[in-house]
N, C-alpha and C. Protein backbone atom coordinates (compact mmCIF):
# COMPACT_ATOMS: atom_id res chain seq x y z
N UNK A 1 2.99 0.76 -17.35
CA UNK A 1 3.44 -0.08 -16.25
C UNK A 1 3.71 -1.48 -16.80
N UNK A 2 4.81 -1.83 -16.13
CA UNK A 2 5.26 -2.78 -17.05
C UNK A 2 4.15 -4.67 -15.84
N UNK A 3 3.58 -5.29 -17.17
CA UNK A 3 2.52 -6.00 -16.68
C UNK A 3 3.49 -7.32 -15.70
N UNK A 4 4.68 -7.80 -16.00
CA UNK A 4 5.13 -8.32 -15.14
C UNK A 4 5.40 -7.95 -13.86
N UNK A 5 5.75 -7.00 -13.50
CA UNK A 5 5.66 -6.20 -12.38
C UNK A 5 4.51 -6.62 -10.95
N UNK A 6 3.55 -6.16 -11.87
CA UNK A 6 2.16 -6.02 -11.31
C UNK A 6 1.68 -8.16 -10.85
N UNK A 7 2.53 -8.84 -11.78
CA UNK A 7 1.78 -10.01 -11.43
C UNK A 7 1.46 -10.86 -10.26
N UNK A 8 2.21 -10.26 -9.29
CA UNK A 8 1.90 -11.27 -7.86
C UNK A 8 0.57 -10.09 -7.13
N UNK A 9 0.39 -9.19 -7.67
CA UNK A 9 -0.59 -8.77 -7.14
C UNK A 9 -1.79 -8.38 -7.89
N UNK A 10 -1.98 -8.72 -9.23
CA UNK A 10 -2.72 -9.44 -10.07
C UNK A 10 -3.57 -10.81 -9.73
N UNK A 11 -2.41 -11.55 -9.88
CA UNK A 11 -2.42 -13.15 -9.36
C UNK A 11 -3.52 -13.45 -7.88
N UNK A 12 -2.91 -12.24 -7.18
CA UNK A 12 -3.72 -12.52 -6.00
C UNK A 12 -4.94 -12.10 -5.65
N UNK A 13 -4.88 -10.32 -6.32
CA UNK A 13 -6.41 -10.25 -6.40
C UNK A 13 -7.46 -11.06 -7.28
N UNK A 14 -6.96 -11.91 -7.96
CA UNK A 14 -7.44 -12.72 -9.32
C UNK A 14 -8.02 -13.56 -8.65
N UNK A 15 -7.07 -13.94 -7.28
CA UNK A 15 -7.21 -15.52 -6.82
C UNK A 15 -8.61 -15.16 -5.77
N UNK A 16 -8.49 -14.08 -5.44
CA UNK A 16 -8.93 -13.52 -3.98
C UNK A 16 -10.75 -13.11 -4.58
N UNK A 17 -10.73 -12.71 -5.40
CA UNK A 17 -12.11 -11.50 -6.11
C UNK A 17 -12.54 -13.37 -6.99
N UNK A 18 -11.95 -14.58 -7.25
CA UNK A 18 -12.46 -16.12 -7.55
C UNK A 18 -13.12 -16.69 -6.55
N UNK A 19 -12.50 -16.64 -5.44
CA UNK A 19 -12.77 -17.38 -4.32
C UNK A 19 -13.97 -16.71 -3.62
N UNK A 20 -14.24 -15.34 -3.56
CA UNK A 20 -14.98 -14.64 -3.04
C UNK A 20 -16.45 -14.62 -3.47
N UNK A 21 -16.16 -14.97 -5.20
CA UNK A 21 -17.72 -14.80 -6.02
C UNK A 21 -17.98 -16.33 -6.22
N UNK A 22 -16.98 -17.58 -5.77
CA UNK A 22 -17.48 -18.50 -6.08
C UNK A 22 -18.04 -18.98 -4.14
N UNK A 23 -17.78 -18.35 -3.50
CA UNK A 23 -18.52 -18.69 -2.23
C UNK A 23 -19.61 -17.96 -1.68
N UNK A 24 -20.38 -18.88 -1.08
CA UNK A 24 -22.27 -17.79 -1.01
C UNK A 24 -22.44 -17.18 0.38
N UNK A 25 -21.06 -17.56 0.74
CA UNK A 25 -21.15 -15.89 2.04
C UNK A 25 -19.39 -15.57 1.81
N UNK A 26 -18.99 -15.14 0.84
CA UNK A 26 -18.22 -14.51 0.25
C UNK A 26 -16.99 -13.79 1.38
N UNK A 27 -16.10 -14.09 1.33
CA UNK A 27 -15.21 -13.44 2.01
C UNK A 27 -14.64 -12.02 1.80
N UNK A 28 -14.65 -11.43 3.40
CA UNK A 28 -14.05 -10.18 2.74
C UNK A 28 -12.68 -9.87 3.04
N UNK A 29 -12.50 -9.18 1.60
CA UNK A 29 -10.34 -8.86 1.94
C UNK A 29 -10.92 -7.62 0.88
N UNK A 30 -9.28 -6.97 1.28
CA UNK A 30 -9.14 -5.15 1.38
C UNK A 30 -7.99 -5.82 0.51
N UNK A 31 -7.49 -4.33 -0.10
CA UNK A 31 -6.22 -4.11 -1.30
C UNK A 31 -5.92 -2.39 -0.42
N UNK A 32 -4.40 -2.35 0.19
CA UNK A 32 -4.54 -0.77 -0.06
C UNK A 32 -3.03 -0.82 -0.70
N UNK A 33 -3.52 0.66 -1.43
CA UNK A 33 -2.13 1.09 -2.40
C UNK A 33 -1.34 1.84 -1.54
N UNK A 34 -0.11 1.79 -1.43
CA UNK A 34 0.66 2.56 -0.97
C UNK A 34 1.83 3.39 -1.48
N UNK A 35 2.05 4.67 -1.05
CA UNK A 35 2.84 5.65 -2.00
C UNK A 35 3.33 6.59 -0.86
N UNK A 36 5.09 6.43 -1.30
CA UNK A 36 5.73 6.99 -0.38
C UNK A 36 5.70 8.60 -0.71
N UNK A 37 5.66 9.22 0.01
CA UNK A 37 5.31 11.10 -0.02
C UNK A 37 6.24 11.48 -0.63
N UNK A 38 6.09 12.38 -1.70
CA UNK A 38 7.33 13.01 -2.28
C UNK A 38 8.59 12.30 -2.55
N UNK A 39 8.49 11.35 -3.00
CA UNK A 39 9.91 10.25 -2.93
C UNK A 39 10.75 11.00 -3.95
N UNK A 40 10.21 11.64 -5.48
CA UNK A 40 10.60 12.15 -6.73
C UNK A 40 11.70 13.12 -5.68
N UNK A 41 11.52 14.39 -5.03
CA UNK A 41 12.41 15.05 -4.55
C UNK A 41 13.09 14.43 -3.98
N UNK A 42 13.19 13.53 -2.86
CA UNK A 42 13.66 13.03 -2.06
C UNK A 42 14.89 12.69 -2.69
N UNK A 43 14.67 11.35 -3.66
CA UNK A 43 15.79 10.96 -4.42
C UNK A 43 16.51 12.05 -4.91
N UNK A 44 15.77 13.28 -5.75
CA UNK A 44 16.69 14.11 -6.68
C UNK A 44 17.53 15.17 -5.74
N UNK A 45 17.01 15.08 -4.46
CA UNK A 45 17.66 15.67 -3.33
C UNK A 45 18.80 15.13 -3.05
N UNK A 46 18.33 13.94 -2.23
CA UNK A 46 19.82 13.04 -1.56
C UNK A 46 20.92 12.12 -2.58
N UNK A 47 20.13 11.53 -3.58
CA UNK A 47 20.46 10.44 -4.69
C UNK A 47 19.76 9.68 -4.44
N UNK A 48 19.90 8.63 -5.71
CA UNK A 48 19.52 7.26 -5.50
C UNK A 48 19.95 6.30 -4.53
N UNK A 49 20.77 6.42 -4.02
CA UNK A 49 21.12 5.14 -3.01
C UNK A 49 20.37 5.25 -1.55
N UNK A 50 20.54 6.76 -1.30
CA UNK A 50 19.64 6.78 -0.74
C UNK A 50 17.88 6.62 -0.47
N UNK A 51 17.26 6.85 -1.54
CA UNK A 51 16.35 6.61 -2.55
C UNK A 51 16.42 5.35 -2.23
N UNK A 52 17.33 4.66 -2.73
CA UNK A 52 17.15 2.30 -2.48
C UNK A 52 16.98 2.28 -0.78
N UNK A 53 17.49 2.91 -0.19
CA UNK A 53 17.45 3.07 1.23
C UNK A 53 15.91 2.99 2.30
N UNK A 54 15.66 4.18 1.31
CA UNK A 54 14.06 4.83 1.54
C UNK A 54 13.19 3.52 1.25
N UNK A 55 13.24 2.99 0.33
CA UNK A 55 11.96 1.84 -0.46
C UNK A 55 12.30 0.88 0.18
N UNK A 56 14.35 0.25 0.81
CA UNK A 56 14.18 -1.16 1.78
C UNK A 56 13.06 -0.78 3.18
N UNK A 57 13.68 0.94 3.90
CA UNK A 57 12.76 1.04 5.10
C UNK A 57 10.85 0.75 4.68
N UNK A 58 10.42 0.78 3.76
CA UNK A 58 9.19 1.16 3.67
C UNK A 58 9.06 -0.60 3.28
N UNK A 59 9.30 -0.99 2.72
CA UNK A 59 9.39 -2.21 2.58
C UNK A 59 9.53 -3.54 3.72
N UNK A 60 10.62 -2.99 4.53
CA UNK A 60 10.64 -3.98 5.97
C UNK A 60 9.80 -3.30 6.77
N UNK A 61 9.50 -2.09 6.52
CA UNK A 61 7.77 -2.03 7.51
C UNK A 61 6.80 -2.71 7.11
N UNK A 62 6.48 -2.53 5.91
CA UNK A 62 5.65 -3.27 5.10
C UNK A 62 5.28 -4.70 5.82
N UNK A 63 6.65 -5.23 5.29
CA UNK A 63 6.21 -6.74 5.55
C UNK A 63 6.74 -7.25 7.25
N UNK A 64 6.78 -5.85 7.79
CA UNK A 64 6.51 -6.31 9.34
C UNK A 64 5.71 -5.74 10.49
N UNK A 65 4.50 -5.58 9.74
CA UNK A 65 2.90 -4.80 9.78
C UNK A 65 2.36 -5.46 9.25
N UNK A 66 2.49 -6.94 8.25
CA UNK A 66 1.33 -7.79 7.69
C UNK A 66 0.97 -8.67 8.16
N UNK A 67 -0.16 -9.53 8.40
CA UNK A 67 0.38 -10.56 8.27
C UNK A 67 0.99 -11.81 7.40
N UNK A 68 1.09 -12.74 7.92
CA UNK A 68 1.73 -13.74 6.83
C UNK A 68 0.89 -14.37 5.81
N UNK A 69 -0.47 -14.04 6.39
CA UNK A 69 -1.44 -14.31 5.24
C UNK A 69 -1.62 -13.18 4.09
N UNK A 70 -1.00 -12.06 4.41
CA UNK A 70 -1.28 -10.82 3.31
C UNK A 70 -0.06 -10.94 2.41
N UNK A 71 -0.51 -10.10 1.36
CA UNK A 71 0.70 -10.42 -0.12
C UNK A 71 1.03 -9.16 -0.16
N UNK A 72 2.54 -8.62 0.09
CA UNK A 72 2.81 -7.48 0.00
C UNK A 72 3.83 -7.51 -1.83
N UNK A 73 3.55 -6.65 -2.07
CA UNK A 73 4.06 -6.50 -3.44
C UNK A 73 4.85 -4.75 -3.54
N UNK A 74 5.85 -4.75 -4.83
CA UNK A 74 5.90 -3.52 -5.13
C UNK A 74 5.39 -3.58 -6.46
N UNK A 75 4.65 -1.93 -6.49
CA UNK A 75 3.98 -2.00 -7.95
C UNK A 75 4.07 -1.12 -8.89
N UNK A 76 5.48 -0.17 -8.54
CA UNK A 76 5.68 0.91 -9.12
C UNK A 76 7.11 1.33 -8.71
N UNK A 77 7.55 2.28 -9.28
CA UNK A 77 8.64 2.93 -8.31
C UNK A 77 8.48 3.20 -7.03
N UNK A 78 7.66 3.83 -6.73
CA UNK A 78 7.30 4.48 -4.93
C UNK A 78 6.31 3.89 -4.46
N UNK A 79 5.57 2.82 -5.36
CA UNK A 79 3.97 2.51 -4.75
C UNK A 79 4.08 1.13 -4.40
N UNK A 80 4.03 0.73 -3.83
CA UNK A 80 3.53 -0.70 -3.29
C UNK A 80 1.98 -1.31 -3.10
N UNK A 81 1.77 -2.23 -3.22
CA UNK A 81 0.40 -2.65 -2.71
C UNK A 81 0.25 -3.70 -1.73
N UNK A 82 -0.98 -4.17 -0.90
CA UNK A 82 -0.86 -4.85 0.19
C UNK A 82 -2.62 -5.67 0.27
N UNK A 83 -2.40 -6.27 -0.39
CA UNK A 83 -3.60 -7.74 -0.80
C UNK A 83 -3.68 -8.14 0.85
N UNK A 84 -5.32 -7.93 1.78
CA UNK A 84 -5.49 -8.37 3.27
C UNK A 84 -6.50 -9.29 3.11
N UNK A 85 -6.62 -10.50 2.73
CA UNK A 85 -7.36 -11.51 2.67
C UNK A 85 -8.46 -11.86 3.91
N UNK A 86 -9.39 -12.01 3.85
CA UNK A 86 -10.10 -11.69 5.19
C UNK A 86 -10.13 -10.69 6.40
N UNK A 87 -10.38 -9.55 5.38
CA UNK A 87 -9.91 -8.33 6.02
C UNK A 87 -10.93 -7.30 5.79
N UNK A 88 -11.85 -7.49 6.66
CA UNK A 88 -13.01 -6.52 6.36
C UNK A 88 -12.30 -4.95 6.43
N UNK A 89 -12.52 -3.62 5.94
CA UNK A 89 -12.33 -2.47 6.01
C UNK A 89 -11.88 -1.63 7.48
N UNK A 90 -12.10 -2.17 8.34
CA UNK A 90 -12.03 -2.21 9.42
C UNK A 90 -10.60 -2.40 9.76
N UNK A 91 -10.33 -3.87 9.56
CA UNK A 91 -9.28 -4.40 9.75
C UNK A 91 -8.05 -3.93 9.23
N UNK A 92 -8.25 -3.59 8.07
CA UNK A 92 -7.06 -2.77 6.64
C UNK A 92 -7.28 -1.87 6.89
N UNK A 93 -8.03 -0.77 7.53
CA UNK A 93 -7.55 0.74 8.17
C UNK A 93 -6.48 0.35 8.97
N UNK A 94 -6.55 -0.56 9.79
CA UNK A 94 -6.03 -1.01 11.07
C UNK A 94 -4.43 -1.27 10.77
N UNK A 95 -4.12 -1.82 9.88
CA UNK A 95 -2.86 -2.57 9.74
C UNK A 95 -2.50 -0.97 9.25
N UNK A 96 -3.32 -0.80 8.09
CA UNK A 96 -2.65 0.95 7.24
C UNK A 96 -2.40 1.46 8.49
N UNK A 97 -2.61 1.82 9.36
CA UNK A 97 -2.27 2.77 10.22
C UNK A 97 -1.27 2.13 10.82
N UNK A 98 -0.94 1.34 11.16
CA UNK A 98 0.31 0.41 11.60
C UNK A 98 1.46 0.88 10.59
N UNK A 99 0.98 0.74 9.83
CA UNK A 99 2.03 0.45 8.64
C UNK A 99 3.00 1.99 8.62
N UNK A 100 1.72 2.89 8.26
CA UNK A 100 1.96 4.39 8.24
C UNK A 100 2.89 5.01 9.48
N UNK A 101 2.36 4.61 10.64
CA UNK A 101 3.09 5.08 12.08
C UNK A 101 4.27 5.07 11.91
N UNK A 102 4.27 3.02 11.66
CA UNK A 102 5.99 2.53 11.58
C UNK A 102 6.82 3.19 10.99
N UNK A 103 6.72 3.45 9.85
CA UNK A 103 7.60 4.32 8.73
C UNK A 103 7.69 5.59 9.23
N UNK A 104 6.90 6.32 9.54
CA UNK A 104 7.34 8.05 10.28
C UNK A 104 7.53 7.97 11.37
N UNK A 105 7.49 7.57 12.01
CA UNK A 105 8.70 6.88 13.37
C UNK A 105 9.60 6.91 13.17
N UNK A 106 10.50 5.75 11.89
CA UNK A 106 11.59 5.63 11.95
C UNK A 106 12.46 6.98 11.49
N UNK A 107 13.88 7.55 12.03
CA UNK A 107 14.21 8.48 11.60
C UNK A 107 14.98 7.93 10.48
N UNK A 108 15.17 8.65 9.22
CA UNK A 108 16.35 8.29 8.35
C UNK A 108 17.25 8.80 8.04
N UNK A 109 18.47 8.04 8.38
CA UNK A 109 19.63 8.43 8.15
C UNK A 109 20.81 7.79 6.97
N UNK A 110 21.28 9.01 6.83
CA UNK A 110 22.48 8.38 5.81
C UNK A 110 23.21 7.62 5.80
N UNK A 111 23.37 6.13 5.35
CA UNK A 111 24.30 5.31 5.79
C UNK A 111 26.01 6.31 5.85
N UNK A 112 26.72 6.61 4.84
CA UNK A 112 27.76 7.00 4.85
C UNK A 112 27.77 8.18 5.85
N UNK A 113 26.95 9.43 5.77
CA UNK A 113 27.45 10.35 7.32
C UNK A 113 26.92 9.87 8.12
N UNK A 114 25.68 9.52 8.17
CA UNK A 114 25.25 9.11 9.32
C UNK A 114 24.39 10.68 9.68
N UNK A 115 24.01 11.07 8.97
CA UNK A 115 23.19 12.46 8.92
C UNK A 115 21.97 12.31 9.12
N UNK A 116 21.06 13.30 10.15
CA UNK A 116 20.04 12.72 10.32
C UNK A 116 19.23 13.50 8.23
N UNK A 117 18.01 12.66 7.93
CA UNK A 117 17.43 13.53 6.99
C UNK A 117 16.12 13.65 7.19
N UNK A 118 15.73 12.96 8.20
CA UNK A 118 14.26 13.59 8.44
C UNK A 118 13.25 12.03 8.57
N UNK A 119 12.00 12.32 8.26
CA UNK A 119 11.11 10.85 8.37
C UNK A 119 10.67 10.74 7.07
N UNK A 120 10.44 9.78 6.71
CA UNK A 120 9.72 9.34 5.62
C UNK A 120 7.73 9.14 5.79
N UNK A 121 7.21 9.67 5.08
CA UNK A 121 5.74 9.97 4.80
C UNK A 121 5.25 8.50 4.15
N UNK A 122 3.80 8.14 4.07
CA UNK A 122 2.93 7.43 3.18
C UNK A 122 2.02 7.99 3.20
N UNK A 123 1.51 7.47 2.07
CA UNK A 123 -0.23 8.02 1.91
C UNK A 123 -0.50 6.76 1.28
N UNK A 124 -1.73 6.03 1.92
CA UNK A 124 -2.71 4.99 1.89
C UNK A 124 -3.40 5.03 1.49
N UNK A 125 -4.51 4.55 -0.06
CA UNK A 125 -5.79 4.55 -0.02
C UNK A 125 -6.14 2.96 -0.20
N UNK A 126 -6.98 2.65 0.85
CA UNK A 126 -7.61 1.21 1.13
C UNK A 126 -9.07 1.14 0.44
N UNK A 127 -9.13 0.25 -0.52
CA UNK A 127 -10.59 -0.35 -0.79
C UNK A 127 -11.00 -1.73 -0.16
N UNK A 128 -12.20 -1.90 0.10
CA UNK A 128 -12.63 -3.41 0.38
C UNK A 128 -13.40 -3.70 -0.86
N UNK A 129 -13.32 -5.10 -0.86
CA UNK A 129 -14.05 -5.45 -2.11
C UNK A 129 -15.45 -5.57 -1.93
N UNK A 130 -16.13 -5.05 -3.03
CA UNK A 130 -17.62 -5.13 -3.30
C UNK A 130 -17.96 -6.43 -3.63
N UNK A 131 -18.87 -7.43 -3.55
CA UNK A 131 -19.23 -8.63 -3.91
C UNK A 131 -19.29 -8.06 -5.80
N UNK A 132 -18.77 -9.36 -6.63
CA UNK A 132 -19.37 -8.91 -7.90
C UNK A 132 -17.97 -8.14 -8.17
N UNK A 133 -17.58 -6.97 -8.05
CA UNK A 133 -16.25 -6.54 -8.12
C UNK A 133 -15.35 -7.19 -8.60
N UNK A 134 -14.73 -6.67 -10.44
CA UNK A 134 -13.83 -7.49 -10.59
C UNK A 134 -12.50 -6.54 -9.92
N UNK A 135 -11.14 -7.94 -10.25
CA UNK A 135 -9.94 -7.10 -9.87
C UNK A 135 -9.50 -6.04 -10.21
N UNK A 136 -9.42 -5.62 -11.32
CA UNK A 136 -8.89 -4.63 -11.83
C UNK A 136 -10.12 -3.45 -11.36
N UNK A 137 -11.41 -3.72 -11.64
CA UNK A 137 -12.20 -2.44 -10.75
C UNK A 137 -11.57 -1.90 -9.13
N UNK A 138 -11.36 -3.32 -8.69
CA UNK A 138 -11.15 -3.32 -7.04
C UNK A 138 -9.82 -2.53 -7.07
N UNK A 139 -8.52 -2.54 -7.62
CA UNK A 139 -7.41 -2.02 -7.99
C UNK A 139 -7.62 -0.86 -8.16
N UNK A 140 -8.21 -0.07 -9.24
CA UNK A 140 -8.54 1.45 -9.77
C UNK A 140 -8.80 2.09 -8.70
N UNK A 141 -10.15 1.32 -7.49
CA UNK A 141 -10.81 2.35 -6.46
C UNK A 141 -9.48 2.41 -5.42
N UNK A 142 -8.98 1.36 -5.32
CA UNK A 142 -8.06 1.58 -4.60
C UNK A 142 -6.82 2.57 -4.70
N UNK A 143 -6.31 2.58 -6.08
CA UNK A 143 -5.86 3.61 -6.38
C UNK A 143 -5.90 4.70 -6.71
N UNK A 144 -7.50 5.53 -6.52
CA UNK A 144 -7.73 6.62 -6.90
C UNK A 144 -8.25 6.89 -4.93
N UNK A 145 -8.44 6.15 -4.20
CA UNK A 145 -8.48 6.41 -2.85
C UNK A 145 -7.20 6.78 -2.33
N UNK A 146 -5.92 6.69 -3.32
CA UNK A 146 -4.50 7.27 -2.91
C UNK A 146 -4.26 8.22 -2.75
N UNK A 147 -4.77 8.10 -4.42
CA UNK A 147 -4.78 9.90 -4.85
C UNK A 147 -5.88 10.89 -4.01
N UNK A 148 -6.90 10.21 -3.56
CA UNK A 148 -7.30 11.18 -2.32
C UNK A 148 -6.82 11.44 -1.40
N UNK A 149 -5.84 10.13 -0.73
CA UNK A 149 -5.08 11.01 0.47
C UNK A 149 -4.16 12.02 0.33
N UNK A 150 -2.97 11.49 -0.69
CA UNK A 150 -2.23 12.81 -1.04
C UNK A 150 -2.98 14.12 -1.48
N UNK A 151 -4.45 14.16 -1.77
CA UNK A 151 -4.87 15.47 -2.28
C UNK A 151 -5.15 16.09 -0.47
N UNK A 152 -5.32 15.04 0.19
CA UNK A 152 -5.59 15.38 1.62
C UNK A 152 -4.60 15.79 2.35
N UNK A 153 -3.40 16.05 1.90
CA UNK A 153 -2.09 16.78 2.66
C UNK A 153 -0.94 15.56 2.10
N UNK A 154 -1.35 14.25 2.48
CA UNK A 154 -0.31 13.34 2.25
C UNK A 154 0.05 12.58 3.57
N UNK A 155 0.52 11.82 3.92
CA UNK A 155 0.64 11.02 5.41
C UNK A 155 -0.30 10.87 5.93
N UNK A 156 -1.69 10.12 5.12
CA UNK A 156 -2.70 9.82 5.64
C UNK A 156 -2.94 8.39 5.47
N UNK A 157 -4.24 7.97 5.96
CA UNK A 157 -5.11 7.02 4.96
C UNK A 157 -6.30 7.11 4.69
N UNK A 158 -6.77 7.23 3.35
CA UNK A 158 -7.98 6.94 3.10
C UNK A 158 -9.24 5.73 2.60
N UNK A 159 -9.68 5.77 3.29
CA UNK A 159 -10.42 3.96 2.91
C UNK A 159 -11.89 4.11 2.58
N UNK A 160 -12.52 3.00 1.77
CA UNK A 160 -13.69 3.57 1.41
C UNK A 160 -14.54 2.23 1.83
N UNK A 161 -15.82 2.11 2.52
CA UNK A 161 -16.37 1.11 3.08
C UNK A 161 -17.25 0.51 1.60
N UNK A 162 -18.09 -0.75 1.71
CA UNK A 162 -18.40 -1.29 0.79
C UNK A 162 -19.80 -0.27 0.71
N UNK A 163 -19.50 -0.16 -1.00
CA UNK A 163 -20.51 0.68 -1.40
C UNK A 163 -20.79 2.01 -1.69
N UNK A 164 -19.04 2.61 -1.05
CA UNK A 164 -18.93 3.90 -1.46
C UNK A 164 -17.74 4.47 -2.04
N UNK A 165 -17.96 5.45 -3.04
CA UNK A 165 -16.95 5.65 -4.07
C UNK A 165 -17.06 4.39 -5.19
């Protein structure tokens, strides 16, 4: 993974997992990873443009399910991440499920026919941060809580409260 990529959401868990261990009632904020379902077929199905299509819809859900205090990033081809700064576990189920609805709601269609092709999927895995927790730990759980939802069918979310997993 290429490390520029990753830096605004680096940067922020950096900033976020500083601020948290340098204050003595520590704030809590959530990281969840996000990964669009099967995107690999999708694209090799329809093409790429459609494919760029797929990642703007998931994207203007994204950042119109956050708030303006959260850092939405992309961090991969299909994966995005979503930094919730004062966001106890609770709260970041809350938006994930926002987030998730929005996107399989929308139907997608082909710009040029205008064909319907169906909905687009996510799968969510949300961590909250552990006090002590560095970033890159907080990152991993979060991203292996992904890989639990997709092992869970896929179009889920999975979140893990402080202290477990």
């Amino acid at each position: 993974m290429d490390r520029d990529r990753l830096r605004p959401v680096t940067h922020g868990l950096d900033q976020a997992t500083a601020r948290a261990v340098a204050d003595e009632a520590p704030e809590s904020f959530s990281l969840a990873m996000v990964d669009i379902d099967r995107f690999k077929q999708f694209n090799d199905q329809y093409g790429h443009a459609t494919g760029d299509d797929v990642l703007r819809l998931v994207a203007f859900a994204l950042k119109n399910n956050v708030r303006t205090s959260d850092l939405v990033a992309r961090y991969g081809g299909d994966e995005f991440a979503v930094l919730l700064p004062n966001a106890p576990l609770e709260d970041a189920m809350a938006v994930g499920h926002q987030i998730r609805k929005a996107v399989a709601e929308r139907p997608l269609l082909r710009r040029v026919t205008k064909e319907m092709l169906g909905h687009v999927t996510l799968s969510i895995g949300i961590a909250a941060w552990r006090p002590g927790e560095t970033a890159e730990a907080l990152l991993e759980r979060a991203d292996r809580l992904l890989y639990e939802a997709k092992a869970n069918g896929r179009n889920c979310l999975v979140g893990a409260p402080l202290g477990a997993r």
